[in-house]
PDB file of N, CA and C in Angstrom:
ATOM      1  N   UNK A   1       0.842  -1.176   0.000  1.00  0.00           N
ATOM      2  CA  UNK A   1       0.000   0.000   0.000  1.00  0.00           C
ATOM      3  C   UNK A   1       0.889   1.241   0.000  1.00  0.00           C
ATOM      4  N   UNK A   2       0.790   2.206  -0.985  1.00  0.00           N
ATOM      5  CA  UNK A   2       1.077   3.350  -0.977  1.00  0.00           C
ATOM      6  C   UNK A   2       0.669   4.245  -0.599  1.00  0.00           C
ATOM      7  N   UNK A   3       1.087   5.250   0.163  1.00  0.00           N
ATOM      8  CA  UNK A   3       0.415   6.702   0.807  1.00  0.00           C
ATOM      9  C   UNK A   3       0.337   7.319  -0.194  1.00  0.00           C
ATOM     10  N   UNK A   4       1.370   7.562  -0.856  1.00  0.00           N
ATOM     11  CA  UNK A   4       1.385   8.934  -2.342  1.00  0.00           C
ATOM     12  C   UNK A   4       1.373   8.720  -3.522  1.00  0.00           C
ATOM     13  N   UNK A   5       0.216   8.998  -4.361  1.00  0.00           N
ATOM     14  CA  UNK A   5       0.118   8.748  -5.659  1.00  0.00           C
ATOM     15  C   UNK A   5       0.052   9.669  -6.307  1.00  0.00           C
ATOM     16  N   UNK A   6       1.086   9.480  -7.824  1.00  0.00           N
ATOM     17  CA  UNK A   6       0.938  10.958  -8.686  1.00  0.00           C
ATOM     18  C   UNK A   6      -0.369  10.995  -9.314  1.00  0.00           C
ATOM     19  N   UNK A   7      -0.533  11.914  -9.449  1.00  0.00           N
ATOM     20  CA  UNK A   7      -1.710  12.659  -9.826  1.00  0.00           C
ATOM     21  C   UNK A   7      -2.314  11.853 -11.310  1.00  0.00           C
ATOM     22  N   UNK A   8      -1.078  11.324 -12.090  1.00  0.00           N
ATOM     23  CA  UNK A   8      -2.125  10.413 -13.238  1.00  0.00           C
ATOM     24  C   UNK A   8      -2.626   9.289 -12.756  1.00  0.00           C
ATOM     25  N   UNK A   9      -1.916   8.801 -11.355  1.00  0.00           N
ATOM     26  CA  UNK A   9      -2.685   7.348 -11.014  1.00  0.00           C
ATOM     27  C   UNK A   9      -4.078   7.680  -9.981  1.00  0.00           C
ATOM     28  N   UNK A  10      -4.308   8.611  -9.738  1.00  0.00           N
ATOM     29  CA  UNK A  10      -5.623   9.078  -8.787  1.00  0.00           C
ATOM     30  C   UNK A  10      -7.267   8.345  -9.761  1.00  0.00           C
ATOM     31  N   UNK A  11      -7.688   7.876  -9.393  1.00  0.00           N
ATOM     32  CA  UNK A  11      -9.206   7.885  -9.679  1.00  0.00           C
ATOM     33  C   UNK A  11      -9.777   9.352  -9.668  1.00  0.00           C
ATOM     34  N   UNK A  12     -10.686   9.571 -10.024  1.00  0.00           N
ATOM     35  CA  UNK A  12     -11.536  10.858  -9.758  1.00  0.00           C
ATOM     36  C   UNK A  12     -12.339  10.895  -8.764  1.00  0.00           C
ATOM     37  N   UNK A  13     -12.728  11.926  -8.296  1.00  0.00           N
ATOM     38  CA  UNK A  13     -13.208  11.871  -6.878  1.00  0.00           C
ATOM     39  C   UNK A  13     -14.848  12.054  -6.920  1.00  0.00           C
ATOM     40  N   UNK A  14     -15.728  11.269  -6.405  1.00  0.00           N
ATOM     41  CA  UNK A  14     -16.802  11.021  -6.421  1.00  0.00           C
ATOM     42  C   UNK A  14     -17.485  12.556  -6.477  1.00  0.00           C
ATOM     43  N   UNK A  15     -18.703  12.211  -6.604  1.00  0.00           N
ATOM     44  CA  UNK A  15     -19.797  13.557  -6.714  1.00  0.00           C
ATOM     45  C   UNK A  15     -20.291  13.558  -5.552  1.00  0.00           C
ATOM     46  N   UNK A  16     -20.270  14.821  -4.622  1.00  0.00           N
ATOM     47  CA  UNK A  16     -21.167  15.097  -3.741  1.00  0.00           C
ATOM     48  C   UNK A  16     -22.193  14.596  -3.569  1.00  0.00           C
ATOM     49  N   UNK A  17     -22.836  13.700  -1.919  1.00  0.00           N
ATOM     50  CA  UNK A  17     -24.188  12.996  -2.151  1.00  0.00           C
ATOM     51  C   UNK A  17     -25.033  14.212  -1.419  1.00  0.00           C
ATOM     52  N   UNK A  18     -25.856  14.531  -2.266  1.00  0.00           N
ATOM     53  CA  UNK A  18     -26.845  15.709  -1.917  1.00  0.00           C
ATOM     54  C   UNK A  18     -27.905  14.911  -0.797  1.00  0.00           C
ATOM     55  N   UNK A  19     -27.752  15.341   0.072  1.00  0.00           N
ATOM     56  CA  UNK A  19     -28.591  15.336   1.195  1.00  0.00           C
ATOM     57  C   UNK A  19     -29.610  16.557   1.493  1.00  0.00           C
ATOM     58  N   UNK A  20     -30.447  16.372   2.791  1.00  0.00           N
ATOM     59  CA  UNK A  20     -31.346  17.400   3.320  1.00  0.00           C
ATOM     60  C   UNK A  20     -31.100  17.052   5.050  1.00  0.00           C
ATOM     61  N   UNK A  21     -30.043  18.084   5.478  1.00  0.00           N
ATOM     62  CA  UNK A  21     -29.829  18.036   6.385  1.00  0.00           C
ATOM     63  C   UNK A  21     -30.620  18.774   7.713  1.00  0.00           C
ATOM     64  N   UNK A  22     -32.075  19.185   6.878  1.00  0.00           N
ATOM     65  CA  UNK A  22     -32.915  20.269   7.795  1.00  0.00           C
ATOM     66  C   UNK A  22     -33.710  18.870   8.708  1.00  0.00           C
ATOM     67  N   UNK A  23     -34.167  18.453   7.671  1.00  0.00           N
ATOM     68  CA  UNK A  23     -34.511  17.061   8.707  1.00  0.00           C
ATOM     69  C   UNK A  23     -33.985  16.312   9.939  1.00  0.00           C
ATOM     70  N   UNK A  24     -32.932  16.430  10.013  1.00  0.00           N
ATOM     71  CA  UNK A  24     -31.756  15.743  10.847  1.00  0.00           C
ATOM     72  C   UNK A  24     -31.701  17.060  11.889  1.00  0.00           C
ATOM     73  N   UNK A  25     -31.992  18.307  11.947  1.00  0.00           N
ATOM     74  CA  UNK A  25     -32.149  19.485  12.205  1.00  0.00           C
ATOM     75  C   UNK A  25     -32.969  19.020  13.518  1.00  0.00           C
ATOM     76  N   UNK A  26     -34.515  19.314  12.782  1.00  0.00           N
ATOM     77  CA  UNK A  26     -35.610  18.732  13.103  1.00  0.00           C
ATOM     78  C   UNK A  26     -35.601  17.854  14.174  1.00  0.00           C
ATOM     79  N   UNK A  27     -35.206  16.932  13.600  1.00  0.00           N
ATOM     80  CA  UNK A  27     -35.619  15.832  14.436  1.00  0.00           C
ATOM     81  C   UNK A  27     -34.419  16.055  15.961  1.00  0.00           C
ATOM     82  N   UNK A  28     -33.677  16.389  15.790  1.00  0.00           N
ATOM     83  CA  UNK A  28     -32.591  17.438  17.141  1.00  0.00           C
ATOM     84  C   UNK A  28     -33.815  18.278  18.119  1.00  0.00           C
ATOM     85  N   UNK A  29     -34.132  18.912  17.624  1.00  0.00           N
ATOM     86  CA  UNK A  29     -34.833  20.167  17.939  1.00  0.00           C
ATOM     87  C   UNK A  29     -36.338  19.060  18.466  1.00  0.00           C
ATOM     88  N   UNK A  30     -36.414  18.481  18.507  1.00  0.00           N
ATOM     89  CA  UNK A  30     -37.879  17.773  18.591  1.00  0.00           C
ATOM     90  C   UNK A  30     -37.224  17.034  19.607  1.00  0.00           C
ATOM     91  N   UNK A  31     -36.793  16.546  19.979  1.00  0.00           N
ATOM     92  CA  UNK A  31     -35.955  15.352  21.303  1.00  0.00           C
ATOM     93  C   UNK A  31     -35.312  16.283  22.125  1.00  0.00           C
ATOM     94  N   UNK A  32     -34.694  17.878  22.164  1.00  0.00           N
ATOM     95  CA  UNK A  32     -34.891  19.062  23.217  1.00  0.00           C
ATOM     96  C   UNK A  32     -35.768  19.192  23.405  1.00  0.00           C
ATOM     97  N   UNK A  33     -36.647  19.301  22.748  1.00  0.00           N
ATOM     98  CA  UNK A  33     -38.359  19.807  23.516  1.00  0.00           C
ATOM     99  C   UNK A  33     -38.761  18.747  24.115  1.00  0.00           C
ATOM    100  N   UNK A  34     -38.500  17.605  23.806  1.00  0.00           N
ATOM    101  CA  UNK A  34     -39.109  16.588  25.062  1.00  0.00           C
ATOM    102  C   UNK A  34     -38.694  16.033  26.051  1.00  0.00           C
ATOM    103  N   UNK A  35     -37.558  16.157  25.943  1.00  0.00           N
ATOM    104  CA  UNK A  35     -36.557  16.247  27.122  1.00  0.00           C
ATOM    105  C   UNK A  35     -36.840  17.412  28.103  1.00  0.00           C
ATOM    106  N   UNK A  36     -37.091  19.001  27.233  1.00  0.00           N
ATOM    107  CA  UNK A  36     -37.634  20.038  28.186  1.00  0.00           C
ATOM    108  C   UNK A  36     -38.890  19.777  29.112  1.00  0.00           C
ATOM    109  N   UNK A  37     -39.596  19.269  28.461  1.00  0.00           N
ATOM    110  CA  UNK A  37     -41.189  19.132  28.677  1.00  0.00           C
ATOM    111  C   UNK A  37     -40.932  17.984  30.120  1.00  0.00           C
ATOM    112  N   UNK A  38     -39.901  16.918  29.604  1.00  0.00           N
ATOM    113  CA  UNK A  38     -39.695  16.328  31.237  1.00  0.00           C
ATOM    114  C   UNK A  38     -38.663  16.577  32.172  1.00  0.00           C
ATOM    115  N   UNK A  39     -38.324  17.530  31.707  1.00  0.00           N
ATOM    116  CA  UNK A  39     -37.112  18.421  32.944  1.00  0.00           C
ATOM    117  C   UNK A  39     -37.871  19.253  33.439  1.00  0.00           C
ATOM    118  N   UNK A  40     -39.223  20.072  32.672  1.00  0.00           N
ATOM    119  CA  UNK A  40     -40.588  21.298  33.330  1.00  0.00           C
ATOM    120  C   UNK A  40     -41.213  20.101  34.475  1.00  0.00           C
ATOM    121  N   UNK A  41     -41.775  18.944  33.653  1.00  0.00           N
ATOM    122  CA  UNK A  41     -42.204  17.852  34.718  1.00  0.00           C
ATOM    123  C   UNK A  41     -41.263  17.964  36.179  1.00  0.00           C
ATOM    124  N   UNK A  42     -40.402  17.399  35.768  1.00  0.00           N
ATOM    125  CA  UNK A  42     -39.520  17.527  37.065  1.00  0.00           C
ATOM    126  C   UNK A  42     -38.999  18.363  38.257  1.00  0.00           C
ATOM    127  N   UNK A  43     -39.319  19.487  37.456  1.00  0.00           N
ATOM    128  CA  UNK A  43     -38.877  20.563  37.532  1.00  0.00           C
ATOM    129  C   UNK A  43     -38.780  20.881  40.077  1.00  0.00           C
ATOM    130  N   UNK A  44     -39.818  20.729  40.110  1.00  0.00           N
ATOM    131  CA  UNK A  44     -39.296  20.729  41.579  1.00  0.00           C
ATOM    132  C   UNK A  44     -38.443  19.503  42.068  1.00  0.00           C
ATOM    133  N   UNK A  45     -38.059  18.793  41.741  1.00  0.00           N
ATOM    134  CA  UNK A  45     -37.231  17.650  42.280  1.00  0.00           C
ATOM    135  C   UNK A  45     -35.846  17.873  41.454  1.00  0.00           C
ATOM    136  N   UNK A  46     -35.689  18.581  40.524  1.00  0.00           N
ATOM    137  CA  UNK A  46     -34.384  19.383  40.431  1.00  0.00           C
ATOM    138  C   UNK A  46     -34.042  20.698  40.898  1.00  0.00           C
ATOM    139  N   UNK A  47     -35.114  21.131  41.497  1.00  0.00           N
ATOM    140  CA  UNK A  47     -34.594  22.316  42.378  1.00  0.00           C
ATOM    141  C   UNK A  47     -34.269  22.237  43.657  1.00  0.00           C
ATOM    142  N   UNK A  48     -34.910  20.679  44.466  1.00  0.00           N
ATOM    143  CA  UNK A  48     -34.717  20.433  45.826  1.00  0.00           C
ATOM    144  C   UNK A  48     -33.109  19.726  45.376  1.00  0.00           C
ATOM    145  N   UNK A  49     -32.816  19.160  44.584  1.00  0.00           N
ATOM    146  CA  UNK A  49     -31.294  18.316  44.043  1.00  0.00           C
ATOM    147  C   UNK A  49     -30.422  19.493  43.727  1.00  0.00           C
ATOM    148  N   UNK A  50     -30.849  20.773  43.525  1.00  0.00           N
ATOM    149  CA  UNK A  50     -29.605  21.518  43.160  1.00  0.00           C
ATOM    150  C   UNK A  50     -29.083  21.003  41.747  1.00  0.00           C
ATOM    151  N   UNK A  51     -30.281  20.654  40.445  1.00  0.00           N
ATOM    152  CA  UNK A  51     -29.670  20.762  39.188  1.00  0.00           C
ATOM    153  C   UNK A  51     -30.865  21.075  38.292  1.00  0.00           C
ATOM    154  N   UNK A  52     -31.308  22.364  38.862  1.00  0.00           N
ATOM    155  CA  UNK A  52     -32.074  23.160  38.178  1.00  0.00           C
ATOM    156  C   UNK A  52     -31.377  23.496  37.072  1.00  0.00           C
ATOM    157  N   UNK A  53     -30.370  23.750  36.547  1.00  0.00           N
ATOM    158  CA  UNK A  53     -29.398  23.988  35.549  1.00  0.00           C
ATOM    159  C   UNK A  53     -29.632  23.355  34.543  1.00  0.00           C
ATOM    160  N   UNK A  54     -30.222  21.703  34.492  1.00  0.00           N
ATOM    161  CA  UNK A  54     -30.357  21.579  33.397  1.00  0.00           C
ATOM    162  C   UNK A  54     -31.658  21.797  32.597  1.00  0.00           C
ATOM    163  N   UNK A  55     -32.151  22.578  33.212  1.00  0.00           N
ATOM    164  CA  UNK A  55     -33.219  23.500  32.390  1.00  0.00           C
ATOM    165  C   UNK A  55     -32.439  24.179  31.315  1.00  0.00           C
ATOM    166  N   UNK A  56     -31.842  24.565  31.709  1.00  0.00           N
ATOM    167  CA  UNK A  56     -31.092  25.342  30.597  1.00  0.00           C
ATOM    168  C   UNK A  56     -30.268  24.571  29.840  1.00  0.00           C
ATOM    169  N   UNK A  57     -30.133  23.493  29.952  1.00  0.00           N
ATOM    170  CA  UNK A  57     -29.659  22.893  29.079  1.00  0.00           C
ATOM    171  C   UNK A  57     -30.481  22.417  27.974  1.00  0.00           C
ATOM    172  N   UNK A  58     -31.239  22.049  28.356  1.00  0.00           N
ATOM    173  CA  UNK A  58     -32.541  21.773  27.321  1.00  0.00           C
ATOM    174  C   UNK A  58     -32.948  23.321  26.695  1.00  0.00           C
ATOM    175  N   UNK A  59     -32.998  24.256  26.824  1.00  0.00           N
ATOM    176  CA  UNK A  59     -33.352  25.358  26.714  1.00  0.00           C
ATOM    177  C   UNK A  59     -31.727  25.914  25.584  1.00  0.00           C
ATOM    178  N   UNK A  60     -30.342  25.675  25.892  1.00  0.00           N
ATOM    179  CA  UNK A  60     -29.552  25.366  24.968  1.00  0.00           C
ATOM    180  C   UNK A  60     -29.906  24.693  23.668  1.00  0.00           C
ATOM    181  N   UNK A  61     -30.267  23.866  24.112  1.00  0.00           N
ATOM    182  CA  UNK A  61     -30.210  22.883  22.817  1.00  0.00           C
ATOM    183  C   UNK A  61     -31.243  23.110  21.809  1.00  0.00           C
ATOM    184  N   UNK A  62     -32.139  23.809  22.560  1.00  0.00           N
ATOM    185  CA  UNK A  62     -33.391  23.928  21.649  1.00  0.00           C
ATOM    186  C   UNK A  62     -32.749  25.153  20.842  1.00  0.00           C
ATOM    187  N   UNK A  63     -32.117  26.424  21.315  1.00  0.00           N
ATOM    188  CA  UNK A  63     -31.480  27.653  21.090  1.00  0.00           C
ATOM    189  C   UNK A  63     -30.601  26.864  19.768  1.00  0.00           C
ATOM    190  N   UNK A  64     -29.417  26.164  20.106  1.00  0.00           N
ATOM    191  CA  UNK A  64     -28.776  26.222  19.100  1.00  0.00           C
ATOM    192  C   UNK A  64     -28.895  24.946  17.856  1.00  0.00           C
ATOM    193  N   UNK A  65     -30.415  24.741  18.018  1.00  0.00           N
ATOM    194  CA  UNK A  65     -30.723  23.258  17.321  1.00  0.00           C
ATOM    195  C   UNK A  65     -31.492  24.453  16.341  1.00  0.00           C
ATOM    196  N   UNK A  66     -31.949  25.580  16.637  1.00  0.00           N
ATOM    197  CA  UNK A  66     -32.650  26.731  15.961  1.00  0.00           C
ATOM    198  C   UNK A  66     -32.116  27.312  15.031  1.00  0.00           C
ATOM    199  N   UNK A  67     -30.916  28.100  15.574  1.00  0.00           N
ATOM    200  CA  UNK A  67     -29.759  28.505  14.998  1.00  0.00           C
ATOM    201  C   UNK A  67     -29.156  27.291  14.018  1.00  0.00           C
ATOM    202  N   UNK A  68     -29.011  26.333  14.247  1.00  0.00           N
ATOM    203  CA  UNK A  68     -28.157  25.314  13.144  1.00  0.00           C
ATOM    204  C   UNK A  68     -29.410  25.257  12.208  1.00  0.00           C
ATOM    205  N   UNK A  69     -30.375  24.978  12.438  1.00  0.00           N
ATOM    206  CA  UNK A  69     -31.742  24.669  11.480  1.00  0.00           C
ATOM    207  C   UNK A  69     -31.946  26.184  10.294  1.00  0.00           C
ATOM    208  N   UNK A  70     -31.674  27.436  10.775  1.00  0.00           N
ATOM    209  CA  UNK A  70     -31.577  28.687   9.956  1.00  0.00           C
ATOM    210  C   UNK A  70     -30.151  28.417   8.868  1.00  0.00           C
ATOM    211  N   UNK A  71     -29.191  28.315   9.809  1.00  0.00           N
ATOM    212  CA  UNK A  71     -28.274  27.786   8.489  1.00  0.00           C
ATOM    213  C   UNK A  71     -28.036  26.484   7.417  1.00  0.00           C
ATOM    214  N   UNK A  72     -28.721  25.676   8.004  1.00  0.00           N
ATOM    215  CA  UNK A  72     -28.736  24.681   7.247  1.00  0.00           C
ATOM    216  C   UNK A  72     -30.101  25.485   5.662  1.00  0.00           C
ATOM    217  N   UNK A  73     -30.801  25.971   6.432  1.00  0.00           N
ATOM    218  CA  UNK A  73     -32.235  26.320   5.201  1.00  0.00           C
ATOM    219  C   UNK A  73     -31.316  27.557   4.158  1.00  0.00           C
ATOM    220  N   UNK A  74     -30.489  28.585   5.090  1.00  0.00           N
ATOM    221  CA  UNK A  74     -29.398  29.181   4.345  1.00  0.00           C
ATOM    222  C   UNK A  74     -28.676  28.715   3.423  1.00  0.00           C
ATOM    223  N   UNK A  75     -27.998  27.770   3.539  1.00  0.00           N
ATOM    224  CA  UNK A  75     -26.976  26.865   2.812  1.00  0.00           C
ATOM    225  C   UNK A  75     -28.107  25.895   2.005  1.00  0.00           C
ATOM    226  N   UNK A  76     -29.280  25.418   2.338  1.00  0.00           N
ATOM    227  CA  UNK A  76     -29.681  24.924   1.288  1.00  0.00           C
ATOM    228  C   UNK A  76     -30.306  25.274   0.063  1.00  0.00           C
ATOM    229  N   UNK A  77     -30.177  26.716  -0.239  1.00  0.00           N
ATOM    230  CA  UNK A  77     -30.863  27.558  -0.750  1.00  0.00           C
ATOM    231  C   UNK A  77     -29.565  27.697  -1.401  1.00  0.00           C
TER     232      UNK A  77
END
């Protein structure tokens, strides 16, 4: 096996597989919200535990599952 090949022995390099990565977005952004919805459930038995915090974590994720979902519709355009 060789590491370095000159440039006439290369194959050509495949074609981009066009995907739709808003979906994959989506479905992110949909598993924060239900995770939120049972961290709100919980919500006093993580404040008597001292990890009220991960409210905001769910509340993160939903934030930057938003933000990635705007650029992905950006870039797919």
């Amino acid at each position: 096996m060789r590491l370095w090949l000159k440039d006439s022995e290369r194959r050509p390099d495949p074609a981009p597989v066009k995907t739709d990565d808003r979906k994959a977005m989506l479905v992110g952004i949909t598993l924060w919200l239900v995770a939120l919805a049972v961290l709100l459930v919980l919500l006093p038995q993580l404040t008597a535990a001292g990890m009220a915090w991960w409210l905001w974590t769910g509340i993160a994720g939903i934030a930057l599952g938003l933000i990635g979902l705007l650029y992905t519709h950006y870039r797919h355009r």
